[in-house]
Protein backbone atom coordinates (compact mmCIF):
# COMPACT_ATOMS: atom_id res chain seq x y z
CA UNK A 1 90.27 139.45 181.87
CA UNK A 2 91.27 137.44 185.10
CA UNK A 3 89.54 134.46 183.39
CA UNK A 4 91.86 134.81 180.86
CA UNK A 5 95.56 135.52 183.14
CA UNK A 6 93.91 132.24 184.77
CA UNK A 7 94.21 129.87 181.82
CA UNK A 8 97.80 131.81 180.87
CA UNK A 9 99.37 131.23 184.58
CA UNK A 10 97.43 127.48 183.99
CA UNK A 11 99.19 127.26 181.00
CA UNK A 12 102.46 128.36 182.10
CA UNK A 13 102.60 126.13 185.02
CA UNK A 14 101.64 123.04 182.99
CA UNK A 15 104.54 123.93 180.84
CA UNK A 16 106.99 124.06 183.17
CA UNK A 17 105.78 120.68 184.94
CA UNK A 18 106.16 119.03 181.37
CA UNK A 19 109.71 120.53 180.97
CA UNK A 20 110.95 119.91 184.36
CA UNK A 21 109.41 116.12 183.77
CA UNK A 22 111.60 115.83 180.07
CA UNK A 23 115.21 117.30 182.01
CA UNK A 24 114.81 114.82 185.09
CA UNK A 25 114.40 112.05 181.86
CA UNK A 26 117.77 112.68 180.39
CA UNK A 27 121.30 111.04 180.88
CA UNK A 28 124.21 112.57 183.63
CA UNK A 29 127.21 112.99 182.38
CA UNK A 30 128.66 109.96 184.34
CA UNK A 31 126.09 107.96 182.56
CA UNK A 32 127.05 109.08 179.34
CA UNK A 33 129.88 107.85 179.88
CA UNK A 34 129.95 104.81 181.73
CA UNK A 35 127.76 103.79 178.11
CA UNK A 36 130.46 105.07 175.55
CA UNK A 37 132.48 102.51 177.98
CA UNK A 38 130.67 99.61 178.01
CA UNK A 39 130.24 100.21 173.95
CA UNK A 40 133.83 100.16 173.19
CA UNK A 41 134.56 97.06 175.25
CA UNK A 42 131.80 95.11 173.50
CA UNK A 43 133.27 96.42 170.66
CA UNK A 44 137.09 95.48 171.56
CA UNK A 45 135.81 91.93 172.83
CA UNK A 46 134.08 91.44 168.86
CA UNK A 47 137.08 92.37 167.24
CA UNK A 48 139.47 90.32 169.01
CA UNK A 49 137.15 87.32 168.38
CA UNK A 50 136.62 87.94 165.11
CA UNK A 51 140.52 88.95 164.39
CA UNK A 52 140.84 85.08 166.24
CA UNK A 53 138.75 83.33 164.15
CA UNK A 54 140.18 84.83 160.75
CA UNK A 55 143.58 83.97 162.02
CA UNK A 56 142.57 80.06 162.93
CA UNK A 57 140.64 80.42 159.27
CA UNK A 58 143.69 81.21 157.66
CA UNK A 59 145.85 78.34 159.12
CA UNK A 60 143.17 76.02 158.37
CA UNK A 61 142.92 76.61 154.97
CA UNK A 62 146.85 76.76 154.46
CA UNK A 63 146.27 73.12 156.17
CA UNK A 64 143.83 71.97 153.77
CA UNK A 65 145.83 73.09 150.83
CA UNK A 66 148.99 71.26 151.81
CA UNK A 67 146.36 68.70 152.14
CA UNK A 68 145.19 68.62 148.66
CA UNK A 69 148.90 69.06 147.11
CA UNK A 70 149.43 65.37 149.31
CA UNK A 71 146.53 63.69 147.67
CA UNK A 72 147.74 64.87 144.22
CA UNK A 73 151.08 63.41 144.66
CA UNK A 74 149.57 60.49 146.22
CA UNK A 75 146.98 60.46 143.30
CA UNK A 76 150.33 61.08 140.58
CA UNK A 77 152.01 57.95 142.17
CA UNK A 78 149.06 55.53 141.32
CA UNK A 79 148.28 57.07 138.23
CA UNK A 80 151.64 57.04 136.60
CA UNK A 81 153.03 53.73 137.96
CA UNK A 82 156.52 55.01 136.27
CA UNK A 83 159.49 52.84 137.36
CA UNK A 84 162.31 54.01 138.50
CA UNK A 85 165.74 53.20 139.55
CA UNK A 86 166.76 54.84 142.89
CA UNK A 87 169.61 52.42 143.76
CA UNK A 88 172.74 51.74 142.25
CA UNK A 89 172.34 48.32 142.60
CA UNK A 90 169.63 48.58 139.86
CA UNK A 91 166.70 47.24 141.75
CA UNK A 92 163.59 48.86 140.49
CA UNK A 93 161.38 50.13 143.50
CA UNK A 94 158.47 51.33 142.04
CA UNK A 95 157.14 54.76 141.27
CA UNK A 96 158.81 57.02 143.87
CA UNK A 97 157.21 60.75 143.94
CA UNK A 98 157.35 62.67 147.32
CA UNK A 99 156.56 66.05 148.27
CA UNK A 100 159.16 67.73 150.81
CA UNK A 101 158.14 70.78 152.89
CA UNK A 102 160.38 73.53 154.56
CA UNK A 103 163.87 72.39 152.95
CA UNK A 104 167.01 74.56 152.76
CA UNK A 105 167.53 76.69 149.55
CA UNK A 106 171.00 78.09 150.21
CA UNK A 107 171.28 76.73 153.83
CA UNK A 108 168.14 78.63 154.46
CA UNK A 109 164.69 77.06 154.93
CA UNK A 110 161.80 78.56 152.31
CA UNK A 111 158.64 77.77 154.26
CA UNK A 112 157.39 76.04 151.37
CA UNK A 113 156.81 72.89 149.62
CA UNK A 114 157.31 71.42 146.40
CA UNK A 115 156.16 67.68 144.39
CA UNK A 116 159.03 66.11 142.69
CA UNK A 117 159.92 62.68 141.35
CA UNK A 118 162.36 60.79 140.88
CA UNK A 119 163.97 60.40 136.84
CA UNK A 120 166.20 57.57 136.25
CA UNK A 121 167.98 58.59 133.56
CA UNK A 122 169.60 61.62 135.16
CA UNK A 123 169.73 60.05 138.56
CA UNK A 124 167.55 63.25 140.56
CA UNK A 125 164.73 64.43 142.04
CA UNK A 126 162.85 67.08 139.57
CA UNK A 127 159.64 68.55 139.79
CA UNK A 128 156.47 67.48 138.94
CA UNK A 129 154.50 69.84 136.80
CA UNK A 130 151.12 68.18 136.97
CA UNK A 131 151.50 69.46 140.92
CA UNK A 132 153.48 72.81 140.10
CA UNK A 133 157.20 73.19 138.39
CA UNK A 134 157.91 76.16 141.68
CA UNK A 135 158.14 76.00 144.88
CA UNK A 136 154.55 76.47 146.69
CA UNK A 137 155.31 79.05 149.25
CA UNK A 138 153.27 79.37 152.60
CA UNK A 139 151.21 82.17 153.24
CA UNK A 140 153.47 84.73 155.24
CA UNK A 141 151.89 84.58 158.36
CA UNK A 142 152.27 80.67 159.27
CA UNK A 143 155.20 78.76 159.18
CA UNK A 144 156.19 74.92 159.49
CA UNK A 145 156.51 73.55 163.20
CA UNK A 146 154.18 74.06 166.01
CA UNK A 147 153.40 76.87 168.35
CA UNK A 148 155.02 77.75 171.09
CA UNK A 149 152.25 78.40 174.03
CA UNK A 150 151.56 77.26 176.96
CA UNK A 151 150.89 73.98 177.52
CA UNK A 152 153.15 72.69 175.04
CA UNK A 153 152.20 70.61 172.44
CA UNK A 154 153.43 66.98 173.33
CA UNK A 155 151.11 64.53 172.02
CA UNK A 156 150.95 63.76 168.09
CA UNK A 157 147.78 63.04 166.37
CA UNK A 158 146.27 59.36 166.45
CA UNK A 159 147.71 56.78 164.75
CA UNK A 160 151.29 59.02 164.56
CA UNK A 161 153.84 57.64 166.14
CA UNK A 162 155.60 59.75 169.04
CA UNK A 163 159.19 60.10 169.83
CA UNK A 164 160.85 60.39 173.04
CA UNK A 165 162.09 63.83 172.16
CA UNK A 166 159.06 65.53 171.18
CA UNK A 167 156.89 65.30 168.11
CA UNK A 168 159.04 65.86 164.74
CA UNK A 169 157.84 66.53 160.89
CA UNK A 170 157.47 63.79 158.64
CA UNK A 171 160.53 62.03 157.19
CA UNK A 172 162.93 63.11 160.37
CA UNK A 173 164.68 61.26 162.91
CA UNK A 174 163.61 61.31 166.36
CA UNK A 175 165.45 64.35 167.78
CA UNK A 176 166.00 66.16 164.64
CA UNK A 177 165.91 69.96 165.21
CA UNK A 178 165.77 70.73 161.66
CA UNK A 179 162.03 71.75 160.48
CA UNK A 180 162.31 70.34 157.61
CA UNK A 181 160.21 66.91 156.09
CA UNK A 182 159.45 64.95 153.28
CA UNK A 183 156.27 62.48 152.52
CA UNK A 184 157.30 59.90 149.68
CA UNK A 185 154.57 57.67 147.84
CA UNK A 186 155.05 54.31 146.15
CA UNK A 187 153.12 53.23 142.97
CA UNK A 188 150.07 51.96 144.86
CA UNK A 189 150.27 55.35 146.40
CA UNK A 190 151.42 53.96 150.07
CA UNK A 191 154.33 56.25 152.35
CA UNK A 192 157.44 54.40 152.36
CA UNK A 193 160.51 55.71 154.64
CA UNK A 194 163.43 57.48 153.03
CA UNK A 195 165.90 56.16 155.41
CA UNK A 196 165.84 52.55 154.08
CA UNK A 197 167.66 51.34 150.61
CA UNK A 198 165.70 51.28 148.87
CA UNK A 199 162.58 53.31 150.29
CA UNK A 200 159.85 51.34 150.06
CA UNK A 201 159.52 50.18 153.93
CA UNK A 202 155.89 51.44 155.01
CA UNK A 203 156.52 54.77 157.07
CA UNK A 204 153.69 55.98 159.65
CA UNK A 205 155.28 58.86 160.82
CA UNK A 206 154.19 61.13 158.18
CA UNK A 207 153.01 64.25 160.24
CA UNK A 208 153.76 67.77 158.72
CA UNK A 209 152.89 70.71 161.10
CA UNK A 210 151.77 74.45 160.43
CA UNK A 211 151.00 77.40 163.11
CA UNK A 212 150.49 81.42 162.91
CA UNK A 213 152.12 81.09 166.68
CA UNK A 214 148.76 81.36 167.85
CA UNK A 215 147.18 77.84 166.60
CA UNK A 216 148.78 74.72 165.06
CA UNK A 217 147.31 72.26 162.66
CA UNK A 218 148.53 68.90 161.37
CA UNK A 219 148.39 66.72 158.19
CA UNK A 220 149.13 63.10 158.54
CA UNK A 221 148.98 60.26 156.35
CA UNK A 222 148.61 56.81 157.76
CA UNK A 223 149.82 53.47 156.88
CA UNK A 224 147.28 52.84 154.01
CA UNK A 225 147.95 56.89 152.30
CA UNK A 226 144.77 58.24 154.24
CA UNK A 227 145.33 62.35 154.40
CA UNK A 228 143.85 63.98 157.29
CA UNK A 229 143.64 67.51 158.80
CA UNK A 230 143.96 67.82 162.42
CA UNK A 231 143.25 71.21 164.74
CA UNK A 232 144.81 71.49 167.62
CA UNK A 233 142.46 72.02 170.90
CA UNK A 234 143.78 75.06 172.91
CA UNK A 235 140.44 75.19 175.33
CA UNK A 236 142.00 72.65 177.59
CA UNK A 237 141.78 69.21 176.73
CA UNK A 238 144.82 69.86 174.28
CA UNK A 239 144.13 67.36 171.79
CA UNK A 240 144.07 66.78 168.19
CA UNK A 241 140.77 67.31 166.72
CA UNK A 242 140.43 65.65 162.95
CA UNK A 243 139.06 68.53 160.22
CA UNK A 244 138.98 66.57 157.28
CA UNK A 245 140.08 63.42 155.35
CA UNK A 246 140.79 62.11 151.41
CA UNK A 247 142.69 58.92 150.42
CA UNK A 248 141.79 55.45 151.24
């Protein structure tokens, strides 16, 4: 019999060792909770990064896509090689199609862009289907024009042109406040100006701009009709960094 209470007091003991040994493993309180802490800021860190990165996704792509609706018109101008008459003079200049972006409808701009050309025989611009026959609106969340953080945006991308006043969308003056452009191809799909009579001087500031107000992007054709996408650098160097390219 006291062999027995022995090995139960043994018993007992050991199992109070093991479960005072399994409490002193667990978490305080405090602990608990400096954990649940350090989770959700991980957590609020991800999702702002990722929220970032679908944002710059979504301007990028918009920028592509004007991109592509460029090198059709560019690709429309070659092809068709229609001539028309844009003077009144008569003096035949060539296919003339252009693409305009941001223009007023009813003294308001429509954040969009459209491909027209030019038909004699009624003297105007109409659009050109093989692009679309609408207007191409931009997704909601961007708009024409650059953003508006800190540093500013000064410096256009390479082989653009600058102005004294600041950088400006394609077919505007230098100190035009209106955000509104237009890129016009000839029939061996080069940019001529619209400012000259006719239009078929070579034009180099062709630079259209896009931003969500958090990140810009640019499209530019050069001299020659070469398209390219640009990103703007906002870690500190501030530059133009080229995305993509068609055209010659």
């Amino acid at each position: 019999m006291n062999r027995l209470n022995f090995l139960l007091l043994k018993q007992n003991n050991f199992l109070k060792n093991h479960n005072s040994k399994d409490n002193s493993k667990g978490f305080s309180l405090v602990e608990i909770l400096i954990i649940v802490l350090l989770v959700l800021a991980l957590t609020l860190i991800v999702a702002n990064g990722y929220r970032s990165v679908i944002r710059r996704n979504l301007v990028q792509s918009e920028a592509i896509n004007i991109a592509t609706r460029i090198e059709q018109v560019r690709s429309i101008a070659e092809a068709q090689r229609r001539q028309v008459e844009i003077t009144s003079g008569g003096q035949r200049t060539g296919t003339q199609y252009r693409i305009r972006f941001n223009y007023q409808i009813s003294g308001a701009p429509c954040n969009c862009m459209i491909a027209e050309y030019y038909k004699p025989d009624t003297l105007e611009w109409v659009a050109e289907p093989a692009v679309s026959s609408v207007p191409i609106t931009l997704n909601s969340k961007i708009r024409f024009g650059l953003d508006t953080r800190s540093p500013a945006i000064i410096t256009p991308p390479t082989d653009q042109p600058n102005c004294a006043s600041g950088l400006v969308q394609a077919g505007q003056l230098c100190g035009s406040t209106t955000q509104e452009g237009e890129i016009r191809f000839n029939s061996r799909g080069f940019p001529v100006a619209t400012n000259t009579n006719p239009p078929t001087a070579p034009r180099a500031a062709n630079a259209i701009y896009i931003t969500d107000n958090n990140t810009s992007y640019s499209i530019t054709v050069n001299l020659l009709g070469r398209i390219q996408v640009w990103a703007n650098d906002r870690g500190g160097s501030n530059q133009w960094i080229p995305i993509s390219g068609t055209g010659k």
